[in-house]
N, C-alpha and C. Protein backbone atom coordinates (compact mmCIF):
# COMPACT_ATOMS: atom_id res chain seq x y z
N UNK A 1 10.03 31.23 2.66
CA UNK A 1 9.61 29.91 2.22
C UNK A 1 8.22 30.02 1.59
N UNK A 2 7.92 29.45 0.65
CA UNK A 2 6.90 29.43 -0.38
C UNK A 2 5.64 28.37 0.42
N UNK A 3 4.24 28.76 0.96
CA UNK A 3 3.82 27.96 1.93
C UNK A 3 2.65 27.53 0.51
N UNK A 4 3.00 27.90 -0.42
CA UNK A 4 1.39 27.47 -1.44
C UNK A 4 1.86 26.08 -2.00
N UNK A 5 0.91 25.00 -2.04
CA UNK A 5 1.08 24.17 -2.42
C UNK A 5 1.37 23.51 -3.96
N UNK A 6 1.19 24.77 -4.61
CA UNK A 6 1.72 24.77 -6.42
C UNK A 6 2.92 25.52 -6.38
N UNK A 7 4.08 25.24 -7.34
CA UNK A 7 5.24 25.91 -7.26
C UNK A 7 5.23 25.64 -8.51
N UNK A 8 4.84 25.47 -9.53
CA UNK A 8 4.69 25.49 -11.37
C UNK A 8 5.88 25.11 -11.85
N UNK A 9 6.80 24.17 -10.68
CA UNK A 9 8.35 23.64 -11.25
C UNK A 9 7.64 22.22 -12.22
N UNK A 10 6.67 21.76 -11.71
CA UNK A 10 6.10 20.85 -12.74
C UNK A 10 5.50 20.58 -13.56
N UNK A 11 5.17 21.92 -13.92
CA UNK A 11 4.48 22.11 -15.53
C UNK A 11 5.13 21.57 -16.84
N UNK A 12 6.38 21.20 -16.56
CA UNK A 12 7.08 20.71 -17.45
C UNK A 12 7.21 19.36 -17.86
N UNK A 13 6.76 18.56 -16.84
CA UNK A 13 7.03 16.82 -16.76
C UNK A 13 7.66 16.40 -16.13
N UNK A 14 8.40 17.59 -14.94
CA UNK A 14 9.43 16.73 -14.22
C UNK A 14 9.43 17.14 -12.75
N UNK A 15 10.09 16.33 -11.98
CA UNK A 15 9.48 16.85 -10.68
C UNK A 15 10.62 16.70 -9.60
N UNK A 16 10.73 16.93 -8.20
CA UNK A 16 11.70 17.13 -7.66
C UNK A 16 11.82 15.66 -6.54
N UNK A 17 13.14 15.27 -6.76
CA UNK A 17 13.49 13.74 -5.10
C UNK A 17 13.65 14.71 -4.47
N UNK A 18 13.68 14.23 -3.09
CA UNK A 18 14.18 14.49 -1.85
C UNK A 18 15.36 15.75 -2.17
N UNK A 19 16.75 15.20 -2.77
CA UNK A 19 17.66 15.88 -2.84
C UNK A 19 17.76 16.91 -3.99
N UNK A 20 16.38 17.11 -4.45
CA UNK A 20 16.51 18.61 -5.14
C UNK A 20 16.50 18.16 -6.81
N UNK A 21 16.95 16.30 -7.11
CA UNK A 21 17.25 16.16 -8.57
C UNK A 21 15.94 16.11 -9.23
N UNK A 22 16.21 16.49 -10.25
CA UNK A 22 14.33 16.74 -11.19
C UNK A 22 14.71 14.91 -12.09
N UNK A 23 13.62 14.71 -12.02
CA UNK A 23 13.27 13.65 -12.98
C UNK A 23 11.95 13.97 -13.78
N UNK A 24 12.06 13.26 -14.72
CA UNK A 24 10.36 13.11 -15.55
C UNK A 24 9.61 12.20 -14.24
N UNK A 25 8.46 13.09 -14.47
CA UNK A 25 7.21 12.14 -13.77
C UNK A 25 6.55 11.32 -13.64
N UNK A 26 7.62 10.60 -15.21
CA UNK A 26 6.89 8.80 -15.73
C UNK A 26 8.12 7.84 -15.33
N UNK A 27 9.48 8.56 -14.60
CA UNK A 27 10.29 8.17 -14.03
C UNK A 27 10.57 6.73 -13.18
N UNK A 28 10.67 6.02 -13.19
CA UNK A 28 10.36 3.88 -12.74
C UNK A 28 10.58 4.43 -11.05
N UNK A 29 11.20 5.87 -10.60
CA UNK A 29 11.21 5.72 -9.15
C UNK A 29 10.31 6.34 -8.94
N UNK A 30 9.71 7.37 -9.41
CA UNK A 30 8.59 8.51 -9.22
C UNK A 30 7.59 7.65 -9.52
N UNK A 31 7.01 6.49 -10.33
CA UNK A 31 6.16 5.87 -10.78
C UNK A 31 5.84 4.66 -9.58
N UNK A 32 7.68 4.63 -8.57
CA UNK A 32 7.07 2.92 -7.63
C UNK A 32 6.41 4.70 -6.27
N UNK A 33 7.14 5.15 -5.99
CA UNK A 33 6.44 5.94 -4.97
C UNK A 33 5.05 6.43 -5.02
N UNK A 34 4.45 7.21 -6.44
CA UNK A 34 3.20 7.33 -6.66
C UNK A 34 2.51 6.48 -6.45
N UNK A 35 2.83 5.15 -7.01
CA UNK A 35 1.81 3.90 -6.38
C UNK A 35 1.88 3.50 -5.13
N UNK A 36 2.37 3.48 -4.47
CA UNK A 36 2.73 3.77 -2.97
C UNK A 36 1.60 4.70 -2.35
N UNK A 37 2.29 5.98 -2.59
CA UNK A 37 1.02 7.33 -2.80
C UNK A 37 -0.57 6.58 -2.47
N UNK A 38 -0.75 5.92 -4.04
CA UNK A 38 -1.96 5.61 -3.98
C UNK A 38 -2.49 4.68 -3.42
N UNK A 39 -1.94 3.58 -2.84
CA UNK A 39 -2.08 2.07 -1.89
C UNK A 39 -2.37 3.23 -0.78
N UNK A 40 -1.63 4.16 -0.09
CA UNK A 40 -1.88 4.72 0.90
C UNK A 40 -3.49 5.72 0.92
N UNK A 41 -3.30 6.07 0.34
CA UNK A 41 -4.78 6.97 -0.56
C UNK A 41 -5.74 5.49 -0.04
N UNK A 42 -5.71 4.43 -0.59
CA UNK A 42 -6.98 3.93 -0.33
C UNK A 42 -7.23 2.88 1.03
N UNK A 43 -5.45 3.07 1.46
CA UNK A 43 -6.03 2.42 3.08
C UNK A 43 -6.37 3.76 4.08
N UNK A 44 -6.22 4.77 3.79
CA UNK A 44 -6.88 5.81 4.46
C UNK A 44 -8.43 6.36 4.15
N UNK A 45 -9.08 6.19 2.56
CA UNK A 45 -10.61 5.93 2.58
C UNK A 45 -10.61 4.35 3.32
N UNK A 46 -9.94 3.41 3.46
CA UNK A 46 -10.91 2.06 4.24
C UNK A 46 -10.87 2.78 5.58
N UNK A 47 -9.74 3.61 5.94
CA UNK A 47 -9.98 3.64 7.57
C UNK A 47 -10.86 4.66 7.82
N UNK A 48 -11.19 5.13 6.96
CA UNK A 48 -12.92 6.06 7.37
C UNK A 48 -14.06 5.13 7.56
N UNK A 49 -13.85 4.30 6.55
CA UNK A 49 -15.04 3.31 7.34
C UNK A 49 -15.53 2.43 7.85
N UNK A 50 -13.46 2.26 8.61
CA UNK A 50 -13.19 1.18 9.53
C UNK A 50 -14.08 1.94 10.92
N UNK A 51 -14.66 0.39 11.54
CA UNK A 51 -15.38 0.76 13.10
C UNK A 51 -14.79 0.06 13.93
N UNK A 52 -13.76 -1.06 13.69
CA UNK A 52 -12.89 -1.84 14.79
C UNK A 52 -11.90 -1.40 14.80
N UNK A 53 -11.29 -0.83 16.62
CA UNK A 53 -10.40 -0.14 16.98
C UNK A 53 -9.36 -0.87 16.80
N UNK A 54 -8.66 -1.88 16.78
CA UNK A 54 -7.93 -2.84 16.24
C UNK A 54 -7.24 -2.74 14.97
N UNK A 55 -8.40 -2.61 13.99
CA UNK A 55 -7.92 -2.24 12.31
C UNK A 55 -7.47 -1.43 12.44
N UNK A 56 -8.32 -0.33 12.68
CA UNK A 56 -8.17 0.64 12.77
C UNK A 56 -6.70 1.38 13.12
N UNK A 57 -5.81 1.11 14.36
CA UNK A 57 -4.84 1.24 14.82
C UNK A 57 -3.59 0.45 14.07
N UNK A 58 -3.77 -0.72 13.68
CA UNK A 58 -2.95 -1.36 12.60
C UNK A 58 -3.20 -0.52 11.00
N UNK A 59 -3.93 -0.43 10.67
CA UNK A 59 -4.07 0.42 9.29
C UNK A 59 -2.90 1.70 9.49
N UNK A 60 -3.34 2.70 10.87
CA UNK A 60 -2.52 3.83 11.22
C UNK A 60 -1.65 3.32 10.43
N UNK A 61 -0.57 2.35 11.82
CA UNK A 61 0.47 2.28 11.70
C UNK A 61 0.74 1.82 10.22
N UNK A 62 0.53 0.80 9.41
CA UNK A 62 1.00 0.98 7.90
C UNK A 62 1.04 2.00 7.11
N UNK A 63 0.00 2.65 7.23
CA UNK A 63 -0.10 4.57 6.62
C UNK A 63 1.44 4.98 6.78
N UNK A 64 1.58 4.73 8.32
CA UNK A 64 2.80 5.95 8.42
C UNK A 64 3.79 4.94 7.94
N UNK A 65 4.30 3.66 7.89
CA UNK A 65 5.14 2.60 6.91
C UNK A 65 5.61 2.94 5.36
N UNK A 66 3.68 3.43 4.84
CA UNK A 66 3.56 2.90 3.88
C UNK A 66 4.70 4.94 3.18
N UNK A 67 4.37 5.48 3.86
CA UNK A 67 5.22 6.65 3.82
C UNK A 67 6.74 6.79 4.07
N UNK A 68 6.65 5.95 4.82
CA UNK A 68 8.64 5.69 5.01
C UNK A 68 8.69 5.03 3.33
N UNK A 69 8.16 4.07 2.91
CA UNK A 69 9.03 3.68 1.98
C UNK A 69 8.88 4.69 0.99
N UNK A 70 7.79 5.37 0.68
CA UNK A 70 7.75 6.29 -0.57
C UNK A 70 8.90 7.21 -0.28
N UNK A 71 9.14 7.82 0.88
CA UNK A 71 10.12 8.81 1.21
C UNK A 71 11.56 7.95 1.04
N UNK A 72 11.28 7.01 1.10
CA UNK A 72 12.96 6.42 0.69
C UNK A 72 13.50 5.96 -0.33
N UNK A 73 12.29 5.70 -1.26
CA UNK A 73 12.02 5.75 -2.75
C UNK A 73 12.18 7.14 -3.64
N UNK A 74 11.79 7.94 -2.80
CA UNK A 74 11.69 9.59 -3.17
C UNK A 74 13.22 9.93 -3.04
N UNK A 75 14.03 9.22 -2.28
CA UNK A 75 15.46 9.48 -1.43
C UNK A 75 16.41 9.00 -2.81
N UNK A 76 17.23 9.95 -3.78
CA UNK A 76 18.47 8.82 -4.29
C UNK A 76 19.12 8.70 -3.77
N UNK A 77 19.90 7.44 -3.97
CA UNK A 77 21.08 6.82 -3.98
C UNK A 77 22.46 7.72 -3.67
N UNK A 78 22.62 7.93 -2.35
CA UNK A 78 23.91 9.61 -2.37
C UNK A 78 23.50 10.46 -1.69
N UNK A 79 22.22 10.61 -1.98
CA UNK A 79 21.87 11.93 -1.97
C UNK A 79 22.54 12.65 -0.45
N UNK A 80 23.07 13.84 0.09
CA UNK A 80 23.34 14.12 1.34
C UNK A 80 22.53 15.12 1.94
N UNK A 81 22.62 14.79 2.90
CA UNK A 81 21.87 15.75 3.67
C UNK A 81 20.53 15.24 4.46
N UNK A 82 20.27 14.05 3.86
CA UNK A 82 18.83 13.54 3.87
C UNK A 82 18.94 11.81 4.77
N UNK A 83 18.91 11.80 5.77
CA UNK A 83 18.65 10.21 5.93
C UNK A 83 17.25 9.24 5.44
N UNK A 84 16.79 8.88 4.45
CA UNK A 84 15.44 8.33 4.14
C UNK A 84 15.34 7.79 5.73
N UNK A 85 13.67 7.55 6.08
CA UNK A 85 12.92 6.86 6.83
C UNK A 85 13.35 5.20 6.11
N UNK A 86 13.67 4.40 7.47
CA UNK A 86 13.44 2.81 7.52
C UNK A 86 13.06 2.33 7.81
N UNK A 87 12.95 1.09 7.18
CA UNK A 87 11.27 -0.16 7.65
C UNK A 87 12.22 -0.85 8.22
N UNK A 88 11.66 -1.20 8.98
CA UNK A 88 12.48 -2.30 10.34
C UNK A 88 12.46 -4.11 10.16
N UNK A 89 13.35 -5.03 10.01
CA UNK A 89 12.52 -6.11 10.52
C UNK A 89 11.52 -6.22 10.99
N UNK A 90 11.09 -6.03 12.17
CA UNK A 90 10.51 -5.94 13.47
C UNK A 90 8.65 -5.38 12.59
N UNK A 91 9.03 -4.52 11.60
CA UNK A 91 7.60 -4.15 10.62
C UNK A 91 7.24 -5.08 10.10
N UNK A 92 8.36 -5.86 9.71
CA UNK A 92 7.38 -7.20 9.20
C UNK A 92 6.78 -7.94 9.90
N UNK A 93 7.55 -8.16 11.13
CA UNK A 93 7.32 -9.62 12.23
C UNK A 93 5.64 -9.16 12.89
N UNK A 94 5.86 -7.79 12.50
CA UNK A 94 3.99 -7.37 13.48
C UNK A 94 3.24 -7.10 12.42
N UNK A 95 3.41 -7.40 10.85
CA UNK A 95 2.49 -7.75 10.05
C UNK A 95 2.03 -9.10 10.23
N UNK A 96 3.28 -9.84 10.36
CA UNK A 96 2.89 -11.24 10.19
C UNK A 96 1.98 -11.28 10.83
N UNK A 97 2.32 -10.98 12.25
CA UNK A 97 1.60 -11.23 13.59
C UNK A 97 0.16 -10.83 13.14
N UNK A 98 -0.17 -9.54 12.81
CA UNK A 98 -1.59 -8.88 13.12
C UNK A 98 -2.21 -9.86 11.30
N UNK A 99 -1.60 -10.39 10.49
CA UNK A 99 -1.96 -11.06 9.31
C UNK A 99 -2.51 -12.32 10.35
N UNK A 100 -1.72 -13.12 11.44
CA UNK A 100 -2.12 -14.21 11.65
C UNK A 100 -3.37 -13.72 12.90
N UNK A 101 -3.52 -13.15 13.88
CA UNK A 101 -4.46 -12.64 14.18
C UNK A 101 -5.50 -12.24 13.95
N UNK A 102 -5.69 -11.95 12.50
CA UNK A 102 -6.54 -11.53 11.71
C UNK A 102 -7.56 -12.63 10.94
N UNK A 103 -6.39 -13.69 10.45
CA UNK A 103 -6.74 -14.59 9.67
C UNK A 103 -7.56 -15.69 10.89
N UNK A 104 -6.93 -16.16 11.80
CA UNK A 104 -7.41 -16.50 12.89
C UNK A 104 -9.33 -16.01 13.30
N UNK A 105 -9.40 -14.70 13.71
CA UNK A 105 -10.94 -14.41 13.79
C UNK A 105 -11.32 -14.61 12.75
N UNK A 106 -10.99 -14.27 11.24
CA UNK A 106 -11.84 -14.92 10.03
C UNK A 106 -12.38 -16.19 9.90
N UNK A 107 -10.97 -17.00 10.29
CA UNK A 107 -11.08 -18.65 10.15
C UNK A 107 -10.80 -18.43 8.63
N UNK A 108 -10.62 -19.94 8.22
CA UNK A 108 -9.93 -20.14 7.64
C UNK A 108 -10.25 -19.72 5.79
N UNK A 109 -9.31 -19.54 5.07
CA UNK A 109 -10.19 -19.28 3.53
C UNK A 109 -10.36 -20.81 2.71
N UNK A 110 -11.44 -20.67 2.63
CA UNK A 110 -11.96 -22.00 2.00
C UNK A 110 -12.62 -21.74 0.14
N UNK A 111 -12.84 -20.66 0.01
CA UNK A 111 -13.12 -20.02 -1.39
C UNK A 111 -12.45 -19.28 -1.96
N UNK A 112 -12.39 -18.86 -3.27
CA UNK A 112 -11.62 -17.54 -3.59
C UNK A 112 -12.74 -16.58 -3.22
N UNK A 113 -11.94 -15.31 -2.77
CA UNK A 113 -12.50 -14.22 -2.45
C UNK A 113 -12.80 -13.34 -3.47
N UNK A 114 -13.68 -12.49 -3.15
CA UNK A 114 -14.13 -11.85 -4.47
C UNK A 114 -14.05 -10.22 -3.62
N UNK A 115 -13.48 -9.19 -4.47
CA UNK A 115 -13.40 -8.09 -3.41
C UNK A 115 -14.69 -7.48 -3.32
N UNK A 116 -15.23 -7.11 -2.29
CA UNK A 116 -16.40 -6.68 -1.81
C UNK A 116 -16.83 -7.06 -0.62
N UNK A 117 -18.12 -6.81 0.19
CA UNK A 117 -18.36 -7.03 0.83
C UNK A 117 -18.72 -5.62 1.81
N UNK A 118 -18.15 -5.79 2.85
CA UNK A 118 -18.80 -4.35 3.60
C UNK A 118 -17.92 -3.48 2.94
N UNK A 119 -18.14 -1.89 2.96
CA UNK A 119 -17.32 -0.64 2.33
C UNK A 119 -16.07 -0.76 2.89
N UNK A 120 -16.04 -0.82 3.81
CA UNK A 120 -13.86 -0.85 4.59
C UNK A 120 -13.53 -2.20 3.94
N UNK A 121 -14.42 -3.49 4.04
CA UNK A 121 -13.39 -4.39 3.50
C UNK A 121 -13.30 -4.24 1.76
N UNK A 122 -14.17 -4.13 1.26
CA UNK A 122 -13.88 -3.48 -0.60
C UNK A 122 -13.30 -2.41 -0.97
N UNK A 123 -12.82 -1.53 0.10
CA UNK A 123 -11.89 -0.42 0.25
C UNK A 123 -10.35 -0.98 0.69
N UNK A 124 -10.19 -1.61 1.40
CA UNK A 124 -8.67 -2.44 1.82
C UNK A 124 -8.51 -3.53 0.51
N UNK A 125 -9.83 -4.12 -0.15
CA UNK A 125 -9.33 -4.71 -1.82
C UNK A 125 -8.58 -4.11 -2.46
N UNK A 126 -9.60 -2.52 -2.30
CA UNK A 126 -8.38 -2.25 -3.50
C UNK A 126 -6.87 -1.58 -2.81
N UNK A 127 -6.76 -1.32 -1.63
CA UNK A 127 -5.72 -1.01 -1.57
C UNK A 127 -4.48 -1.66 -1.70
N UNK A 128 -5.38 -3.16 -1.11
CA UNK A 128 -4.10 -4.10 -1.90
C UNK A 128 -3.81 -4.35 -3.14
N UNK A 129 -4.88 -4.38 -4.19
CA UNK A 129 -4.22 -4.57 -5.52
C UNK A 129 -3.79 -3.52 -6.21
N UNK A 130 -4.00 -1.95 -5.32
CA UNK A 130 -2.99 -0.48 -6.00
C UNK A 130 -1.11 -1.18 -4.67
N UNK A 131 -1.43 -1.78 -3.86
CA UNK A 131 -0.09 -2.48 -3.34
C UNK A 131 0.74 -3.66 -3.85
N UNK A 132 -0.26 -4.48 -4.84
CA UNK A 132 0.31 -5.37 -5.33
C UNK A 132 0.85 -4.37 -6.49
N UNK A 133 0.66 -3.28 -7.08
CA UNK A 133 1.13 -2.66 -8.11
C UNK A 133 2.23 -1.80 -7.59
N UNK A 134 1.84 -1.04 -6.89
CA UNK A 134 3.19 -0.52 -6.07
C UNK A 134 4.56 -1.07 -6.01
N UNK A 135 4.56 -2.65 -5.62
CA UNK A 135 5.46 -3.75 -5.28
C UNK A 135 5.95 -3.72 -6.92
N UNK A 136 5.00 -3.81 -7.49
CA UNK A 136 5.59 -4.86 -9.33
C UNK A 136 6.24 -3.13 -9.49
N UNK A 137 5.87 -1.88 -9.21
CA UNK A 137 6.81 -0.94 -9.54
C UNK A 137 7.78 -0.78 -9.34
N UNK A 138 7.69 -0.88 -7.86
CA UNK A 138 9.42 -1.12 -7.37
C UNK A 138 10.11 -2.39 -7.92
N UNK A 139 9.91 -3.25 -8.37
CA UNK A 139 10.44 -4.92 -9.03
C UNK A 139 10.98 -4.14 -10.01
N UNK A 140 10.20 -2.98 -11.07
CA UNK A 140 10.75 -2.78 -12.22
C UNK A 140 11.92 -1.75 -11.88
N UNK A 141 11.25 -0.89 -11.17
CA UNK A 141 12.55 0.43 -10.81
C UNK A 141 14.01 -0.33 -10.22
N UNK A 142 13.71 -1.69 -9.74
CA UNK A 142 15.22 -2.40 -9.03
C UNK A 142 15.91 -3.43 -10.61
N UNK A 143 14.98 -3.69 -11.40
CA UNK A 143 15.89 -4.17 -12.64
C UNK A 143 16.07 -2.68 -13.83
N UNK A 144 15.77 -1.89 -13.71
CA UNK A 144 16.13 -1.07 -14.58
C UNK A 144 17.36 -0.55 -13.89
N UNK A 145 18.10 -1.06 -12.60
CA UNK A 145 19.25 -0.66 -12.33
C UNK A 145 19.22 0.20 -11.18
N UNK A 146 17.98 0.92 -10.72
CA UNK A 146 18.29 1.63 -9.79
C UNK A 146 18.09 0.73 -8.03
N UNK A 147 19.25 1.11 -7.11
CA UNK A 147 19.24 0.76 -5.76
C UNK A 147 17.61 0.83 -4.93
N UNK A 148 17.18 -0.50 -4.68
CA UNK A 148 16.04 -0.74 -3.40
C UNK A 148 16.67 -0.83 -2.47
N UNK A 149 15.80 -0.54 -1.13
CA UNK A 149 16.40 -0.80 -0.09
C UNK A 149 15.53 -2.15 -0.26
N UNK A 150 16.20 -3.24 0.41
CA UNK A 150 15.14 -4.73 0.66
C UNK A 150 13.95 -4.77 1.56
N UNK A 151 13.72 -3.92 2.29
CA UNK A 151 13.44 -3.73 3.28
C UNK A 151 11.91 -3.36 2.89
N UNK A 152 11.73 -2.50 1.79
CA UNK A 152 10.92 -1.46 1.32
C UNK A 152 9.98 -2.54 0.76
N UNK A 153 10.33 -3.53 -0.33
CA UNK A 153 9.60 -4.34 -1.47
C UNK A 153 9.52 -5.35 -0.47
N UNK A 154 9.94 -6.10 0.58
CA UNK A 154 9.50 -7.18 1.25
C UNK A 154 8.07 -5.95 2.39
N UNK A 155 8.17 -5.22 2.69
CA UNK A 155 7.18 -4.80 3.57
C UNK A 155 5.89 -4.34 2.48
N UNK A 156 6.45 -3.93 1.50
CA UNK A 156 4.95 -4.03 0.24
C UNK A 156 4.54 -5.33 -0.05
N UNK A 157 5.13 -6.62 0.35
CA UNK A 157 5.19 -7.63 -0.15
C UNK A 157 3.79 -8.14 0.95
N UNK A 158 4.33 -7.96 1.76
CA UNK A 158 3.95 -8.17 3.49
C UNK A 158 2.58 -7.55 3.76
N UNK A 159 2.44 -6.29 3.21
CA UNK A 159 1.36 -5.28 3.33
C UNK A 159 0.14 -5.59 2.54
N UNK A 160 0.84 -6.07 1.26
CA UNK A 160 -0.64 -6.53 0.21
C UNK A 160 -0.90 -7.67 0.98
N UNK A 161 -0.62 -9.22 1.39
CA UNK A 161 -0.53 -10.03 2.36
C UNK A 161 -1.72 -9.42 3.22
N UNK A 162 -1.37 -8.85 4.24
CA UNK A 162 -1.72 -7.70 5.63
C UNK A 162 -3.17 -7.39 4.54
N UNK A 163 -3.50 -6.95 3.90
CA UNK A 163 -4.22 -5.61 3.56
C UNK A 163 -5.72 -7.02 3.33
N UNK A 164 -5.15 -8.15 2.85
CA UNK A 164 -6.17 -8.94 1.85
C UNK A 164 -6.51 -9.37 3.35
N UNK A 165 -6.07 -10.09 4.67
CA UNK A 165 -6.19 -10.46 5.98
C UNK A 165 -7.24 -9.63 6.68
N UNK A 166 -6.80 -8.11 6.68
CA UNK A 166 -7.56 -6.99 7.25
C UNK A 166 -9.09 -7.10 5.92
N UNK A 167 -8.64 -6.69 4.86
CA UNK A 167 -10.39 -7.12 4.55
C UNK A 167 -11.25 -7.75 4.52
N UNK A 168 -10.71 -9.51 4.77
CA UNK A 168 -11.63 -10.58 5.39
C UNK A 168 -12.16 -10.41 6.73
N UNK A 169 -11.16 -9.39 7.83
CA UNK A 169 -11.59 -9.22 9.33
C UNK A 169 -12.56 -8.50 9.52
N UNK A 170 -12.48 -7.52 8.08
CA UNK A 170 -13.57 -6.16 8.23
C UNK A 170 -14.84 -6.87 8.05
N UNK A 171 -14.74 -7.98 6.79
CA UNK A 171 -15.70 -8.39 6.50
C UNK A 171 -16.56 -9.97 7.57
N UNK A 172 -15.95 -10.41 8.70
CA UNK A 172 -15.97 -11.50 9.40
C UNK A 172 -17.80 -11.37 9.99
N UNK A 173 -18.06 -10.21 9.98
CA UNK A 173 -19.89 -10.62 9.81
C UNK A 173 -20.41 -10.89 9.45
N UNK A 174 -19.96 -10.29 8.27
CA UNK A 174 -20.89 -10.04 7.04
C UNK A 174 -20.78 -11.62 6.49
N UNK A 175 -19.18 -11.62 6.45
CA UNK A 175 -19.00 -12.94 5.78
C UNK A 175 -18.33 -12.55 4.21
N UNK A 176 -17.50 -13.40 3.71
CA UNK A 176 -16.58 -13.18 2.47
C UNK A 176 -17.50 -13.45 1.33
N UNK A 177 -16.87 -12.87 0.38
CA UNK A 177 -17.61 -12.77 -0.76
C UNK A 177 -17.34 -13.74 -1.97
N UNK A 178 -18.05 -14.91 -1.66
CA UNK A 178 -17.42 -16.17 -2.92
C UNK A 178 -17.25 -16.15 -3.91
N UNK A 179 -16.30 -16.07 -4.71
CA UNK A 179 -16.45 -16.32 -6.26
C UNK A 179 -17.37 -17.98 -6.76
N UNK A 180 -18.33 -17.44 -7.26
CA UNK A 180 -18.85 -18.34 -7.98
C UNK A 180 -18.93 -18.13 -9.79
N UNK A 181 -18.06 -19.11 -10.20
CA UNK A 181 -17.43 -19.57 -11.56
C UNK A 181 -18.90 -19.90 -12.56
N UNK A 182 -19.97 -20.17 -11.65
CA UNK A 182 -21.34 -20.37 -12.67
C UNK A 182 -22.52 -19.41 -12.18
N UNK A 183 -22.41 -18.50 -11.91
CA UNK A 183 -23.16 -17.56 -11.35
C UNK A 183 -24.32 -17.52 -12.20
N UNK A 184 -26.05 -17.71 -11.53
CA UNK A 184 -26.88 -17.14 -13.05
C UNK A 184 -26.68 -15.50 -13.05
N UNK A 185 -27.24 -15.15 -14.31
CA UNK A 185 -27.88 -13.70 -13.99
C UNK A 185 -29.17 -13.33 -13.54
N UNK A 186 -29.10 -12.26 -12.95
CA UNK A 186 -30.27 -12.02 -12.01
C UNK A 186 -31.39 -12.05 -12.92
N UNK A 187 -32.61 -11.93 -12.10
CA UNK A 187 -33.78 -11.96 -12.93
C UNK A 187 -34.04 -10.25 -13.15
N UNK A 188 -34.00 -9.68 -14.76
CA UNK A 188 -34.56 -8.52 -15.07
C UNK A 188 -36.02 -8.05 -15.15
């Protein structure tokens, strides 16, 4: 078994699913998993500079979520040999939950939010809006014809939801970051 992490099968543009089939790498399923990829990429920089054990432990658990669906996205339609990882009901019902828990210690949103604020909560911004992109990938990869599981695009659905909740909690000291529509500019 080949333990190096380059195998030069993708020098070409195309790359390997689960079951061995090569696609191009601009591929609508290779394109919803990469963004996936990357929503995960940036709730793992917020959880470096998450300090509440709480987030912290809820973030985990979406990480390893946010990997079931790429791996089942990565999974075609047939393919044998391979059972993809599944998101459960039950994944949503303890988003909701830790979304309303969350939203709860914030209190309530009374402004639009502006992303920023402490580093973990402007780090979970963007992970939700590389999750709100993730989601619109998979939307496109399910009308260009290829099989979603439902399961997958309602828990990205759920997660960007989750992700915008968790960065108001990170931020509940500090306090949210208002959009103001007439802002002056600073003094130079």
């Amino acid at each position: 078994m080949n333990s190096r992490i380059y195998t030069r099968t993708g020098d070409g543009g195309e790359t390997a699913l689960v079951d061995g089939t090569r696609v191009p790498k601009d591929a609508a399923r290779v394109e919803a998993y990469g963004a996936i990829d990357e929503a995960n990429a940036w709730v793992g920089a917020a959880r470096a500079r998450c300090v509440e054990p709480l987030l912290d432990r809820t973030l985990e658990l979406v990480q390893h979520r946010l990997y079931n669906c790429s791996s089942n996205l990565a999974t075609p339609p047939g393919a044998s040999g391979f059972s993809p990882p599944t998101i459960f009901e039950g994944d949503l019902t303890f988003l909701e939950r830790a979304i309303d828990r969350f939203e709860e210690a914030s209190g309530p949103v009374s402004v639009f939010v502006l992303p920023g604020g402490t580093e973990a909560a402007a780090l979970l911004h963007v992970a939700r809006t590389v999750c709100r992109r993730a989601e619109r990938r998979v939307v496109t990869m399910r009308q260009a014809g290829d099989p979603v599981e439902p399961l997958v695009l309602k828990f990205l659905n759920r997660t960007s939801d989750f992700l915008f909740a968790a960065a108001r909690y990170a931020n509940r000291v500090a306090g949210d970051v208002a959009w103001n529509r007439e802002i002056p500019p600073p003094e130079l």
